[in-house]
Protein backbone atom coordinates (compact mmCIF):
# COMPACT_ATOMS: atom_id res chain seq x y z
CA UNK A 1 5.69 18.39 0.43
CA UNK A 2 2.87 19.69 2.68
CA UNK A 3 0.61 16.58 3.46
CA UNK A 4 0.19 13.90 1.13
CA UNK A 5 -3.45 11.79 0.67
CA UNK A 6 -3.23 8.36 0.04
CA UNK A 7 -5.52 5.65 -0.27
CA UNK A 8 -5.54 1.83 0.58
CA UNK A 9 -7.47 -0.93 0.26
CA UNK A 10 -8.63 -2.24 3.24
CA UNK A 11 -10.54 -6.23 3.94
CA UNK A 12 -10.24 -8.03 6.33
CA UNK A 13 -12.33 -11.30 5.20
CA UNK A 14 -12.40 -12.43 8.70
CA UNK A 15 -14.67 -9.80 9.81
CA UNK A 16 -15.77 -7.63 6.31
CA UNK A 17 -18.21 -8.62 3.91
CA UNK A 18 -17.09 -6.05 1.29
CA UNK A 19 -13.71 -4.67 0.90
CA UNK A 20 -13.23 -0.41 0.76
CA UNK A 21 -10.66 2.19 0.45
CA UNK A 22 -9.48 4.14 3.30
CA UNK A 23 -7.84 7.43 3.09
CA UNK A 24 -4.75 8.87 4.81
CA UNK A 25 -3.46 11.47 4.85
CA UNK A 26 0.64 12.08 6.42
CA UNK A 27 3.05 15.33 6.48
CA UNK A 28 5.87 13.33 5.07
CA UNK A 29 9.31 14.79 5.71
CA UNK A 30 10.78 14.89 1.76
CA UNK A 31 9.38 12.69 -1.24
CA UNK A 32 8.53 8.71 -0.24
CA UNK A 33 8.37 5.65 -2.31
CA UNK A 34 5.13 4.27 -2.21
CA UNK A 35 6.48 1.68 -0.03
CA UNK A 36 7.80 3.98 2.23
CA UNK A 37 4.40 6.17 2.52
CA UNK A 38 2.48 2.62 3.40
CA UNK A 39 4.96 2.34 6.40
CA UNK A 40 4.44 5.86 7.48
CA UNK A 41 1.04 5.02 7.44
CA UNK A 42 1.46 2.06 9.65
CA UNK A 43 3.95 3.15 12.15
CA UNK A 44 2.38 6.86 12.28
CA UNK A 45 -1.49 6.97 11.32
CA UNK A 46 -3.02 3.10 11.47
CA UNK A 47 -1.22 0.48 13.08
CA UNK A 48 -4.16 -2.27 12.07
CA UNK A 49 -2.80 -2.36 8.36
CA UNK A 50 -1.43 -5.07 7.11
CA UNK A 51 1.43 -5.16 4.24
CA UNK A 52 4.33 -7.18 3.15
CA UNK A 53 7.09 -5.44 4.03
CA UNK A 54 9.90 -5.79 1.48
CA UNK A 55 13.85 -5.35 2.30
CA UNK A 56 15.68 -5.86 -1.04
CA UNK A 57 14.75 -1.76 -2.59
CA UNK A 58 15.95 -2.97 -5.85
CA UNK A 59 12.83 -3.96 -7.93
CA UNK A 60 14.30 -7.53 -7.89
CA UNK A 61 12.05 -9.48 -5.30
CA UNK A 62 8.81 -8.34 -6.55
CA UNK A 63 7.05 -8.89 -3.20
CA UNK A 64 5.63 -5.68 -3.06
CA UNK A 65 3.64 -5.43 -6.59
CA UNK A 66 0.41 -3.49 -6.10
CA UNK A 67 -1.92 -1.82 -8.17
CA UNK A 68 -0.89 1.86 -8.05
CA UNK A 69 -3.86 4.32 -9.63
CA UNK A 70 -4.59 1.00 -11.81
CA UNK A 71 -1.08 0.41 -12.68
CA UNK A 72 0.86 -2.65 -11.52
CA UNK A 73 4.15 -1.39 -10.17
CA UNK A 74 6.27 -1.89 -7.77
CA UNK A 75 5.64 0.40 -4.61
CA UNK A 76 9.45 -0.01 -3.74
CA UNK A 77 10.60 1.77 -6.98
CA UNK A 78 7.47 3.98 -7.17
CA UNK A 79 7.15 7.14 -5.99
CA UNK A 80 4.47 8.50 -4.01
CA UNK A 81 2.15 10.99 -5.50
CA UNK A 82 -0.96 13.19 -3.32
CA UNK A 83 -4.35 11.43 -4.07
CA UNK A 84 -2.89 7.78 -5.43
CA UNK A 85 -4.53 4.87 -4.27
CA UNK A 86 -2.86 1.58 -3.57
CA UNK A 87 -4.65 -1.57 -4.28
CA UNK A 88 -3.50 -5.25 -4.25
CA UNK A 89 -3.15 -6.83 -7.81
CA UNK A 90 -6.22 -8.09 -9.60
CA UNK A 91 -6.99 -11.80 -9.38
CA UNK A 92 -5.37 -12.61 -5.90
CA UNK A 93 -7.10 -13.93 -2.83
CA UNK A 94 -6.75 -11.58 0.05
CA UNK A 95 -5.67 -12.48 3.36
CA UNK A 96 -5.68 -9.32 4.85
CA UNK A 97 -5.77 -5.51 3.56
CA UNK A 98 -2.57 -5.20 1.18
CA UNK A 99 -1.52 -8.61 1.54
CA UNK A 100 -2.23 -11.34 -1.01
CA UNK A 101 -1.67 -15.08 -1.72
CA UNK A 102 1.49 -15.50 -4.23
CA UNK A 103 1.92 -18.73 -6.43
């Protein structure tokens, strides 16, 4: 894999009035979870986003549901694809980019 595109959500409601998507793109090393390409994001591209960053790998937690192209999954199970764009799940207050209040 060449360079992979992805795009995030991005609000910060401290400071933004509106909430956009911001795109990235990385020269991953083999294929990533989705999880994995958020990370490479943070620790390579933008350091300023904020995630939950889940340990378990298993799909068992469930900390790290997001809307993937419009599709809740799980971005530790799901693989990243070139042009997919990541989105916290509907109905959630924000707190900051990819991070959300749970119940």
């Amino acid at each position: 894999m060449e360079k992979l595109n992805i795009t995030l959500y991005r609000f910060d409601p401290s400071c933004d009035s509106e909430p956009r998507l911001q795109s990235y793109d990385i020269k991953p090393d083999g294929p990533l979870s989705v999880l994995q390409a958020i990370r490479h994001v943070y620790h390579q591209v933008d350091g300023s986003l904020s995630f939950r960053n889940s340990d378990c790998w298993r799909g068992v937690c469930g900390i790290c549901s997001m809307m993937i192209n419009g599709r809740r999954q799980l971005t530790c199970m799901c693989l990243a694809t070139d042009g997919m764009t990541v989105e916290p799940p509907p109905n959630r207050t924000i707190v900051k980019d990819l991070v959300f209040e749970t119940d």
